[in-house]
C-alpha atoms as a PDB file:
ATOM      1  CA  UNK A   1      40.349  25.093 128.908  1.00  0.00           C
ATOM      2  CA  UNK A   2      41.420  29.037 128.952  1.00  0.00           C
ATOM      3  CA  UNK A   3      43.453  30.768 131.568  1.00  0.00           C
ATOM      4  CA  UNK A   4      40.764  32.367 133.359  1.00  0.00           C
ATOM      5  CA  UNK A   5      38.357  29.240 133.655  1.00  0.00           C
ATOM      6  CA  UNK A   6      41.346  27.327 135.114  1.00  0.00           C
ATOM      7  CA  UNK A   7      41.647  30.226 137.270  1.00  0.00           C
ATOM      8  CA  UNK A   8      37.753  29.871 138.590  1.00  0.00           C
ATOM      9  CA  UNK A   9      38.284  26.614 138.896  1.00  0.00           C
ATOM     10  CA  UNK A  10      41.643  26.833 141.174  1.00  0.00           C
ATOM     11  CA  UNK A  11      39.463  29.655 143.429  1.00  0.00           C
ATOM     12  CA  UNK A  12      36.184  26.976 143.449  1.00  0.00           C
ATOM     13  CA  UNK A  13      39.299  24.306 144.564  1.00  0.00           C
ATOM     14  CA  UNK A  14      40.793  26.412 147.321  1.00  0.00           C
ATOM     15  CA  UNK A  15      37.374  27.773 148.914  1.00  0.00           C
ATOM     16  CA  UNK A  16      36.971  24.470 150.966  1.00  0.00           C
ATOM     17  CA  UNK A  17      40.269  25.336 152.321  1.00  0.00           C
ATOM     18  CA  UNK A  18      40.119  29.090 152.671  1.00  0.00           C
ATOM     19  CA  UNK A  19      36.667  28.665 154.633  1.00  0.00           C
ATOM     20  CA  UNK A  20      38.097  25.650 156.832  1.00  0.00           C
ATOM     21  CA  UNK A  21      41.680  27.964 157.884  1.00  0.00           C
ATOM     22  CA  UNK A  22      39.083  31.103 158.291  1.00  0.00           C
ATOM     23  CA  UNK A  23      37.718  29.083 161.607  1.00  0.00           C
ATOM     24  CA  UNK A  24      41.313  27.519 162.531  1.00  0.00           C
ATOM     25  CA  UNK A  25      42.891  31.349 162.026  1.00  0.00           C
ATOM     26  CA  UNK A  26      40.364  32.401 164.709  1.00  0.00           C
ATOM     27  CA  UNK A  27      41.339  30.030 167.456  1.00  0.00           C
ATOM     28  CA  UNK A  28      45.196  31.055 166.698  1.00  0.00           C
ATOM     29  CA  UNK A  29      48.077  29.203 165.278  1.00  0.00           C
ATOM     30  CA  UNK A  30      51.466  29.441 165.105  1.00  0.00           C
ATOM     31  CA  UNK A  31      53.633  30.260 162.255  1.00  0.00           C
ATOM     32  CA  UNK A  32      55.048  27.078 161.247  1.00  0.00           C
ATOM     33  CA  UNK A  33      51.888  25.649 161.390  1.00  0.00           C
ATOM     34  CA  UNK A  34      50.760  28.162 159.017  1.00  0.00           C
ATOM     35  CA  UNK A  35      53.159  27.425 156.703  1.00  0.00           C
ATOM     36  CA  UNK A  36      52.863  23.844 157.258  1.00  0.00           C
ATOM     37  CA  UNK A  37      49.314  23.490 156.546  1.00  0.00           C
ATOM     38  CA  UNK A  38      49.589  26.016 153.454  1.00  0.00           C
ATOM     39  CA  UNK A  39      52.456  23.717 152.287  1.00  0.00           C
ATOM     40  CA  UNK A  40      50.152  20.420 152.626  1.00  0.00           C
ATOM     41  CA  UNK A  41      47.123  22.317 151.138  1.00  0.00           C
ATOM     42  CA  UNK A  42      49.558  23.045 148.315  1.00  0.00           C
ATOM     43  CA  UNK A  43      50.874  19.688 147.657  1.00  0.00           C
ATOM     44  CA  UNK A  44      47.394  18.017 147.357  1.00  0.00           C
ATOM     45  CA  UNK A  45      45.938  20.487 145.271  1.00  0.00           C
ATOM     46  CA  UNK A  46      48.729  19.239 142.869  1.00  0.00           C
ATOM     47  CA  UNK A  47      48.663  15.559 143.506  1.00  0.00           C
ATOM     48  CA  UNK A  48      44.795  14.681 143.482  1.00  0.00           C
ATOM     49  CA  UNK A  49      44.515  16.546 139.720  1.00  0.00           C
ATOM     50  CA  UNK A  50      47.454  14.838 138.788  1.00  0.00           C
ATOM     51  CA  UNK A  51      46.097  11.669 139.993  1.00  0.00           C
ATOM     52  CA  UNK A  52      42.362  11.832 138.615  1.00  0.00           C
ATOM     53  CA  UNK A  53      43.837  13.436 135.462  1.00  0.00           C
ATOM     54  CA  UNK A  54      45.030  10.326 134.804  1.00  0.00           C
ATOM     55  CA  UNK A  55      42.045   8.281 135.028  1.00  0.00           C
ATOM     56  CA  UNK A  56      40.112  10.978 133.059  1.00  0.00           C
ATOM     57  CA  UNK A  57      42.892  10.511 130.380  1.00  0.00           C
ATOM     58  CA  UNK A  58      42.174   7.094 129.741  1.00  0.00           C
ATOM     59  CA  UNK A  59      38.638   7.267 130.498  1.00  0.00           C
ATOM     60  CA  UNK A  60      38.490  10.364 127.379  1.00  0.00           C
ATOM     61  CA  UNK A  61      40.312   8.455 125.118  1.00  0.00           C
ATOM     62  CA  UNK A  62      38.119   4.977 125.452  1.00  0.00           C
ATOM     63  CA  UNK A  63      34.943   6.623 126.385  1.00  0.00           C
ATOM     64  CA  UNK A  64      35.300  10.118 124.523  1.00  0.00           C
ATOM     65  CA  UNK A  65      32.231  12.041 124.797  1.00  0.00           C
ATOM     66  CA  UNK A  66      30.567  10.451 127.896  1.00  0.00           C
ATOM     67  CA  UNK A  67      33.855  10.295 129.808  1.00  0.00           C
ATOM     68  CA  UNK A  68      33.166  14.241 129.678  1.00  0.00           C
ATOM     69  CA  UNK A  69      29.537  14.420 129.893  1.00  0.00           C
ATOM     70  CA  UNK A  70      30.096  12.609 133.278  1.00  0.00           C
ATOM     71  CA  UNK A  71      33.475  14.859 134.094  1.00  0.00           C
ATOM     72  CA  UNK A  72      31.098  17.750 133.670  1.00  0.00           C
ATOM     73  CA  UNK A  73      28.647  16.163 135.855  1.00  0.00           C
ATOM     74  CA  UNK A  74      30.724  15.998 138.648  1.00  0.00           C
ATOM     75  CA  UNK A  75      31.787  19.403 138.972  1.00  0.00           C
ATOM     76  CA  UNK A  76      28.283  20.397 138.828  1.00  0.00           C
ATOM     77  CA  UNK A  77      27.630  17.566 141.878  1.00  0.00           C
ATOM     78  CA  UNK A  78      30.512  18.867 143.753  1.00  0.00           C
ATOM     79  CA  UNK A  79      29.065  22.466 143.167  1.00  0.00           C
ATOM     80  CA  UNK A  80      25.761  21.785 143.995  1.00  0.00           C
ATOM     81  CA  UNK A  81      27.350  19.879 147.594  1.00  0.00           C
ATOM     82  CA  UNK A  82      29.113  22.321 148.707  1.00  0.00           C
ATOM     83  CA  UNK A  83      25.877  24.365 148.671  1.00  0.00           C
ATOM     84  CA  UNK A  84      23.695  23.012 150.244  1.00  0.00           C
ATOM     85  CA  UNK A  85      26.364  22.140 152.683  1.00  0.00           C
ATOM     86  CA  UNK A  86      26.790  25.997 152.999  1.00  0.00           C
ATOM     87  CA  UNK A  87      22.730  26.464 153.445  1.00  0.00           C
ATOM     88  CA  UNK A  88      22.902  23.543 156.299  1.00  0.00           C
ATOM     89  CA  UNK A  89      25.211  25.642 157.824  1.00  0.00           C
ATOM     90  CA  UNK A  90      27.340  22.866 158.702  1.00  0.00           C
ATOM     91  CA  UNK A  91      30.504  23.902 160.300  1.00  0.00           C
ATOM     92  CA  UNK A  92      33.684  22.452 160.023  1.00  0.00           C
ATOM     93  CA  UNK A  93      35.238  19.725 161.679  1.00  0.00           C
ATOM     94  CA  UNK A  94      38.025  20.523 164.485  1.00  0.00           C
ATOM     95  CA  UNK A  95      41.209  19.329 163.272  1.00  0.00           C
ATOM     96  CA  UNK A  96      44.521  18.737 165.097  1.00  0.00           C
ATOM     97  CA  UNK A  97      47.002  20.461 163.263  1.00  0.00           C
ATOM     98  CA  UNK A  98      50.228  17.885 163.504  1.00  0.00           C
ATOM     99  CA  UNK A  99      51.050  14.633 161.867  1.00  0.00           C
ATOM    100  CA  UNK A 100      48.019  12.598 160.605  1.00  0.00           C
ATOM    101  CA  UNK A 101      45.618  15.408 161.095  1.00  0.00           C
ATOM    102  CA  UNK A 102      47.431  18.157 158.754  1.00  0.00           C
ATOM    103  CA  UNK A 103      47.710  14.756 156.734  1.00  0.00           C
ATOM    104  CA  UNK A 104      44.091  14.800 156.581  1.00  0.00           C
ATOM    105  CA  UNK A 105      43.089  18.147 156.870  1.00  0.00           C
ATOM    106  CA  UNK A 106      45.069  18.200 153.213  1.00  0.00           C
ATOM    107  CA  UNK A 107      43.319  15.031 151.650  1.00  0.00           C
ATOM    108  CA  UNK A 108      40.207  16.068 152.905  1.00  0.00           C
ATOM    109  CA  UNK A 109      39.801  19.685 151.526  1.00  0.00           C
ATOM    110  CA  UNK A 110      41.608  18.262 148.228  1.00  0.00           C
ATOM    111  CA  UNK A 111      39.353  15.467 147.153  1.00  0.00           C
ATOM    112  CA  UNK A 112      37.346  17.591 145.162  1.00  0.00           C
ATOM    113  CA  UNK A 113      40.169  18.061 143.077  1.00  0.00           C
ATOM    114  CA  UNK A 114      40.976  14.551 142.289  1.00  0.00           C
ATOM    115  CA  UNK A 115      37.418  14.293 140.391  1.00  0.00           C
ATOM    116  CA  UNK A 116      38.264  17.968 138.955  1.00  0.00           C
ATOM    117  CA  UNK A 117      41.320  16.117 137.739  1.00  0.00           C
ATOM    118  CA  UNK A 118      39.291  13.412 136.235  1.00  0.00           C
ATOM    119  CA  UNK A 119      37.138  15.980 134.458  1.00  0.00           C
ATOM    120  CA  UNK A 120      40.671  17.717 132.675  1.00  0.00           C
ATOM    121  CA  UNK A 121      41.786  14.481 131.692  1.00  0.00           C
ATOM    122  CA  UNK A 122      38.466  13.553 129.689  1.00  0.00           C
ATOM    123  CA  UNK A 123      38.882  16.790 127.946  1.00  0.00           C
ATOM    124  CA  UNK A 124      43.078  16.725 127.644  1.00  0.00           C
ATOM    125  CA  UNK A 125      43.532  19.851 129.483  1.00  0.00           C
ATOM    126  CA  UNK A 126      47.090  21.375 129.878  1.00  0.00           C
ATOM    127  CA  UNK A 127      47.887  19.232 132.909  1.00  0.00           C
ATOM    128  CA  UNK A 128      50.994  21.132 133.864  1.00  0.00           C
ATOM    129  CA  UNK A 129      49.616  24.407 133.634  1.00  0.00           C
ATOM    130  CA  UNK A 130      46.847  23.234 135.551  1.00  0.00           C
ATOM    131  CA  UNK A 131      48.125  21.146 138.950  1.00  0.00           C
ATOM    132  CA  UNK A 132      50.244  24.270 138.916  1.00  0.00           C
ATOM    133  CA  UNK A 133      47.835  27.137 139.424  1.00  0.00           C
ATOM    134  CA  UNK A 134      45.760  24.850 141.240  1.00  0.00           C
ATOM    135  CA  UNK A 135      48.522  23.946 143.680  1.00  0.00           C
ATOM    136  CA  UNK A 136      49.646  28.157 143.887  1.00  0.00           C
ATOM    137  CA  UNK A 137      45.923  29.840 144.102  1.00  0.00           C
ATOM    138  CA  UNK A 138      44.988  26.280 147.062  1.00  0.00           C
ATOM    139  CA  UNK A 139      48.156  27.317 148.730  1.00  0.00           C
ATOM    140  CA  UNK A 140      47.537  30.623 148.720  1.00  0.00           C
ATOM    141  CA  UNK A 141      44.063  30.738 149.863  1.00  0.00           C
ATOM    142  CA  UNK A 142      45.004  28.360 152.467  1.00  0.00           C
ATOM    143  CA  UNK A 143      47.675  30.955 153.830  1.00  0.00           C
ATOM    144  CA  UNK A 144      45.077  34.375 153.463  1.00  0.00           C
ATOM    145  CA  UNK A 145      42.148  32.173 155.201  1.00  0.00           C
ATOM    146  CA  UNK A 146      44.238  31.561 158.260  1.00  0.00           C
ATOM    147  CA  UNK A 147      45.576  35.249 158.444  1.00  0.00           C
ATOM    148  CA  UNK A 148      41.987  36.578 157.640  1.00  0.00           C
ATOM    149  CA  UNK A 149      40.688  34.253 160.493  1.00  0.00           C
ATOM    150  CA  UNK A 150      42.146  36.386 162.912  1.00  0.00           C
ATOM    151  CA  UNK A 151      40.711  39.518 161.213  1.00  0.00           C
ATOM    152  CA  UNK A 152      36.807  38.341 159.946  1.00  0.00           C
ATOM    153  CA  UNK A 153      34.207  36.820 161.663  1.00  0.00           C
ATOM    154  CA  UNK A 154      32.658  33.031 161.057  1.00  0.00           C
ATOM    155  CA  UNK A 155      29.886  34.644 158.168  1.00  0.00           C
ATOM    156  CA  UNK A 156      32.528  34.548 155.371  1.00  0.00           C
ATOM    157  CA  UNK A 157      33.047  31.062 156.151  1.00  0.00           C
ATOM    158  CA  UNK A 158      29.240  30.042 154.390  1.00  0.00           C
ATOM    159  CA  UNK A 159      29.918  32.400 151.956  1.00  0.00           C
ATOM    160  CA  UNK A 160      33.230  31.644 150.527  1.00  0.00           C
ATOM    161  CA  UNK A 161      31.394  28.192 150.234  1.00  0.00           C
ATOM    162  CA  UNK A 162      28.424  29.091 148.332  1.00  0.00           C
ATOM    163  CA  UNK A 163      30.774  30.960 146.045  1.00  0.00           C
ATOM    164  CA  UNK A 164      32.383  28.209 145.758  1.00  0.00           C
ATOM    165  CA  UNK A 165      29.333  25.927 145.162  1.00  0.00           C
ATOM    166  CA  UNK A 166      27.958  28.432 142.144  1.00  0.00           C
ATOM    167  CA  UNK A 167      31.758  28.662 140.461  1.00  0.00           C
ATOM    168  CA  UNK A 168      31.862  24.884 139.966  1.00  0.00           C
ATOM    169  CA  UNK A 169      28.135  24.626 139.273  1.00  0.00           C
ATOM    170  CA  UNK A 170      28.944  27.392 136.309  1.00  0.00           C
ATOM    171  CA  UNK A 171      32.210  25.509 134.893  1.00  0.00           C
ATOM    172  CA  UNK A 172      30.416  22.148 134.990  1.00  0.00           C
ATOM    173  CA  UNK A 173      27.492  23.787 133.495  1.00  0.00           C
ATOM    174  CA  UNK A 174      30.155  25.694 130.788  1.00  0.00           C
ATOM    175  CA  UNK A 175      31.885  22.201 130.071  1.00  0.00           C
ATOM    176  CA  UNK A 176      28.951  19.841 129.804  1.00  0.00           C
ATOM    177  CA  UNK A 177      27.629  22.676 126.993  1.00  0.00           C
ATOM    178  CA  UNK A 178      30.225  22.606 124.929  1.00  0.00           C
ATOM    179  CA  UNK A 179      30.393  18.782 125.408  1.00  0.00           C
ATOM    180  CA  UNK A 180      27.065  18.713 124.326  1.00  0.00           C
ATOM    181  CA  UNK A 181      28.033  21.213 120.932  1.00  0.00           C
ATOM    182  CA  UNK A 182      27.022  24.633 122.508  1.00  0.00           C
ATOM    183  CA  UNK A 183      29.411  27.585 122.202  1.00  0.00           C
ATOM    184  CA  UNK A 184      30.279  29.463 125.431  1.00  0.00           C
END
């Protein structure tokens, strides 16, 4: 997988996160907790891949070819979700940012990337490389979402999500062409 589609893919990754921290930025939070929750956001978005890279791994090399047919799959599921979550206009749930809810707060807007993880490991990705950049751009758009919050309203909230949505619809599109012998 090149640079840049990893890239897309670490954006499509963080936009659960950036759109969640948009709303928490609004109602205020403190420093640490910034950094806190930017921290936990971080750490997930390198764990889950890591995790579900694994399982792809062994799925690829016993199941080859439909172990990424159905890695491909899922990022086109999880795309297609967060869509028509966005179109619901479903907002958010409040979250208590200390102990088990920053604990959640970071599993729950990083599952996406354990089944992302899956998908690299079916295809043998650059795993390092990967939880890495996922991990950084997560982090990062955990950090600018909660500043921003204070600064935009709640409409870039939908639409960081339905970017999201149509990024991983087009790299699970991408990866179950060339899967499938297309060039792209």
């Amino acid at each position: 997988m090149s640079l840049p589609a990893l890239f897309l893919l670490a954006v499509a990754l963080g936009t659960d996160a950036f759109s969640l921290c948009l709303g928490i930025g609004m109602a205020g939070v403190s420093p640490a907790r910034v950094l806190a929750l930017s921290a936990t956001v971080f750490s997930f978005h390198v764990a889950m891949p890591l995790l579900g890279f694994k399982a792809g791994e062994i799925a690829g090399l016993y199941l080859g070819r439909p172990a990424a047919v159905g890695g491909a799959l899922i990022l086109f599921y999880l795309g297609a979700r967060m869509i028509w979550e966005a179109v619901r206009d479903e907002e958010p749930p409040d979250v208590v940012l200390g102990g088990w809810g920053l604990f959640l707060l970071g599993a729950s807007v990083s599952m996406d990337a354990l089944s992302v993880g899956f998908t690299m490991g079916t295809l043998r990705a650059n795993l390092l490389l990967a939880v890495l950049l996922f991990g950084a751009v997560a982090g990062a758009m955990t950090l600018g979402g909660l500043w921003l919050g204070r600064l935009v309203g709640c409409w870039a909230g939908k639409r960081s999500r339905l970017l999201g949505g149509a990024i991983l619809l087009g790299i699970g599109a991408k990866l179950f062409w060339q899967v499938m012998g297309g060039s792209m």
